[in-house]
C-alpha atoms as a PDB file:
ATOM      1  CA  UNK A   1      90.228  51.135 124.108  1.00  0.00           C
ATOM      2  CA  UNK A   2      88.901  52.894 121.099  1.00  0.00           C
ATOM      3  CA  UNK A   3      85.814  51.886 119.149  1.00  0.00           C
ATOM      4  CA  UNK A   4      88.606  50.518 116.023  1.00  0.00           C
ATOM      5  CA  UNK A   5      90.087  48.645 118.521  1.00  0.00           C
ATOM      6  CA  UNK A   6      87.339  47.138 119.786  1.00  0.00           C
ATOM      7  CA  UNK A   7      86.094  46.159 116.570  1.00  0.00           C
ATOM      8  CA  UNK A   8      89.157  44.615 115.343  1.00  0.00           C
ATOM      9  CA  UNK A   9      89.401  42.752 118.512  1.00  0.00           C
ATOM     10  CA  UNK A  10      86.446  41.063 117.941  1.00  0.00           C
ATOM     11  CA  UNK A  11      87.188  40.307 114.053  1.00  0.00           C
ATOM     12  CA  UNK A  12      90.349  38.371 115.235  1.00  0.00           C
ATOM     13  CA  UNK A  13      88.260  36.816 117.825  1.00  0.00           C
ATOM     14  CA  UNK A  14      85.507  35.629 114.974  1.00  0.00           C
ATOM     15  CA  UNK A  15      88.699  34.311 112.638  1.00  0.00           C
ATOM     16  CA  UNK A  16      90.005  32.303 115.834  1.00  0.00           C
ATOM     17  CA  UNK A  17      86.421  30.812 116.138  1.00  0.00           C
ATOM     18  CA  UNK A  18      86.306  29.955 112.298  1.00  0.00           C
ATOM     19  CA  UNK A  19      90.019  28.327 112.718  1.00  0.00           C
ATOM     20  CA  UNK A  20      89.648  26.271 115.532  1.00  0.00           C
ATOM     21  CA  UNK A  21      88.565  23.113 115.156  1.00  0.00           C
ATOM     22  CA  UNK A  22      84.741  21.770 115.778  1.00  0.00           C
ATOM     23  CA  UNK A  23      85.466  17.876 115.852  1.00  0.00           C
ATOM     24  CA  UNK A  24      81.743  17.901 117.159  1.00  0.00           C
ATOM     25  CA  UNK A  25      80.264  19.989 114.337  1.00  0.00           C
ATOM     26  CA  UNK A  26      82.637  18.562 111.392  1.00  0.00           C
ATOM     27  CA  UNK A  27      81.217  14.878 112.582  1.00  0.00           C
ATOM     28  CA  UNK A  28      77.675  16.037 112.059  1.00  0.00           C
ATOM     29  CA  UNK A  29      78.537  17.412 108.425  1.00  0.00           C
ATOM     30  CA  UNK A  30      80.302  14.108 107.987  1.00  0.00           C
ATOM     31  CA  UNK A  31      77.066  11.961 108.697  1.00  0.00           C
ATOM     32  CA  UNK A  32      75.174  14.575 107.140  1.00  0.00           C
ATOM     33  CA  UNK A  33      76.941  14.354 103.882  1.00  0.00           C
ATOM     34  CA  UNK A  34      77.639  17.792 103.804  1.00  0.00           C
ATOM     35  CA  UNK A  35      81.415  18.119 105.075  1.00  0.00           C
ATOM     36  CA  UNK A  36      82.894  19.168 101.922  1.00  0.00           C
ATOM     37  CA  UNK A  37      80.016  21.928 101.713  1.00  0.00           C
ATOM     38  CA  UNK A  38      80.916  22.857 105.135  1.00  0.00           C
ATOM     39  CA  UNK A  39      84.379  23.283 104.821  1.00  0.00           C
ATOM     40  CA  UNK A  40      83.852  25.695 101.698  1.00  0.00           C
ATOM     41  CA  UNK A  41      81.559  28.010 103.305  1.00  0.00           C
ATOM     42  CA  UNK A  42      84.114  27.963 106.596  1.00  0.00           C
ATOM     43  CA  UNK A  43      86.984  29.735 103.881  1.00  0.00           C
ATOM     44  CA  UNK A  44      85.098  31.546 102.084  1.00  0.00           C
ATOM     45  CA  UNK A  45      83.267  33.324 105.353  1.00  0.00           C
ATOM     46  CA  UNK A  46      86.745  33.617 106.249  1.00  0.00           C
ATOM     47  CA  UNK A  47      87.826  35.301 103.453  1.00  0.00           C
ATOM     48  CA  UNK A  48      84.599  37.904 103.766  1.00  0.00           C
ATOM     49  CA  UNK A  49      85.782  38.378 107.384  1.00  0.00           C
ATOM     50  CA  UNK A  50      89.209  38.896 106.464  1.00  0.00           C
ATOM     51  CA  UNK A  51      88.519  41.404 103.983  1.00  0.00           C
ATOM     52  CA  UNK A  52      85.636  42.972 106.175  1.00  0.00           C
ATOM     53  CA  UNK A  53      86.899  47.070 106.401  1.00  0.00           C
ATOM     54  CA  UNK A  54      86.790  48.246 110.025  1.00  0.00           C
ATOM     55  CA  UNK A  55      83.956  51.023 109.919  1.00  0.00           C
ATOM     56  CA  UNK A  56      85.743  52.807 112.794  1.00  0.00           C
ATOM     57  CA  UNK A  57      88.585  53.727 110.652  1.00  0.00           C
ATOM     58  CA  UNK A  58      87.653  57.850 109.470  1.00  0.00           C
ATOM     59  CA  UNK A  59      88.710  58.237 105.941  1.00  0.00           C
ATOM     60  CA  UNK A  60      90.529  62.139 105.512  1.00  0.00           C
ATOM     61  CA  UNK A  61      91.362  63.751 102.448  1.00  0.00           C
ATOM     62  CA  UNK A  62      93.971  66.256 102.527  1.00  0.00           C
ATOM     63  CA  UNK A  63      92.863  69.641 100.900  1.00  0.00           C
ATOM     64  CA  UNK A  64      89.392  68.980 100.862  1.00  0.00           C
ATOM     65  CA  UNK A  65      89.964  66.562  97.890  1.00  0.00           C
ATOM     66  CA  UNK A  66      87.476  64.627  96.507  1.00  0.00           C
ATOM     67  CA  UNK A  67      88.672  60.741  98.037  1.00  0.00           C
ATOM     68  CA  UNK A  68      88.807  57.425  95.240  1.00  0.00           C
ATOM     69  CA  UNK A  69      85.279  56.506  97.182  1.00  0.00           C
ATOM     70  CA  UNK A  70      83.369  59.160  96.005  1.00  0.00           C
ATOM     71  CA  UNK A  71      84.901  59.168  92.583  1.00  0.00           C
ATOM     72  CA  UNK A  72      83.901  55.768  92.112  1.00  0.00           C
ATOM     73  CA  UNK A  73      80.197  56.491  92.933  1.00  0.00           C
ATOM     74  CA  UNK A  74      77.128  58.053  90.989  1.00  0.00           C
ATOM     75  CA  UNK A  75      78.952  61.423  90.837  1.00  0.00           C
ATOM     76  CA  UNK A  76      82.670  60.327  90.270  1.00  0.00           C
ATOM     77  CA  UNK A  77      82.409  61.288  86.628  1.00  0.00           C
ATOM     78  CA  UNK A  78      80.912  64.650  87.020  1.00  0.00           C
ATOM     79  CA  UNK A  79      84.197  65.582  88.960  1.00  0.00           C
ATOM     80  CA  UNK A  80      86.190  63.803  86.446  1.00  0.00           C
ATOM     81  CA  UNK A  81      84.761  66.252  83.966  1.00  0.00           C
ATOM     82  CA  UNK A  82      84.362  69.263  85.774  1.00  0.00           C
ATOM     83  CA  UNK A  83      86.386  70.955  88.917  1.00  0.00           C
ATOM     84  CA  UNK A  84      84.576  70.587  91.743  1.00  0.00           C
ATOM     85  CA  UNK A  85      86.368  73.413  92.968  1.00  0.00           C
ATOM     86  CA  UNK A  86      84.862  75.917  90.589  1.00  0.00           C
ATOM     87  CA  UNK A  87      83.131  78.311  91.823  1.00  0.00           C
ATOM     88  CA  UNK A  88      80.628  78.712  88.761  1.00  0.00           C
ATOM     89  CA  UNK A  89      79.762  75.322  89.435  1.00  0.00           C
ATOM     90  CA  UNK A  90      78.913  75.666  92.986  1.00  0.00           C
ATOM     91  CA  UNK A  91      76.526  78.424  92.251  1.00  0.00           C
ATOM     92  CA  UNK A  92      72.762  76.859  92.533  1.00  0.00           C
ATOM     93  CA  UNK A  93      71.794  78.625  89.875  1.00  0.00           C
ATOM     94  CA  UNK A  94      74.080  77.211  86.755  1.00  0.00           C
ATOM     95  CA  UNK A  95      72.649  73.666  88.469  1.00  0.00           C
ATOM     96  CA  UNK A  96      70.693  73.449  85.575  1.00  0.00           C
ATOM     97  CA  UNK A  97      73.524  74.373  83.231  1.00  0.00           C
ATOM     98  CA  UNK A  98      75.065  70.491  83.649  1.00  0.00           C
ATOM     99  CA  UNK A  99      72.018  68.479  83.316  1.00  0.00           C
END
């Protein structure tokens, strides 16, 4: 079984445990006053799980291209304005050049 595997094993396995039923825990929310509380935490941890990205999963670009995560970060709009694949702009010494 693969490390992705494994991992999204156990995120079903959390989701089951969110889904099933705590009579036990719901009556101590009840007497507690905090049931309704309860219950909106319980979906919206599930929705975090549910969303949660499996950090197993290797993320390839084809032809060295830069992927939509790096684009979105810090440098995304330096290789928006410039191609990356440039060799003038991989040489250290016009670093300065795009300050």
């Amino acid at each position: 079984m693969t490390e992705q595997e494994k991992w999204d094993r156990g995120r079903t396995l959390l989701l089951e445990s969110l889904y099933k039923p705590d009579s036990k825990l719901r009556g101590c929310a009840y007497n507690q006053k905090c049931y309704n509380e309860l219950m909106k935490i319980r979906e919206e941890v599930i929705e975090y799980v549910q969303k949660m990205k499996n950090p197993h999963i290797e993320i390839s670009t084809p032809n060295a291209e830069i992927s939509n995560s790096l684009l979105s970060g810090s440098l995304g709009q330096y290789f928006m304005n410039h191609s990356y694949k440039s060799s003038e702009l991989d040489n250290p010494e016009n670093a300065s050049e795009y300050d």
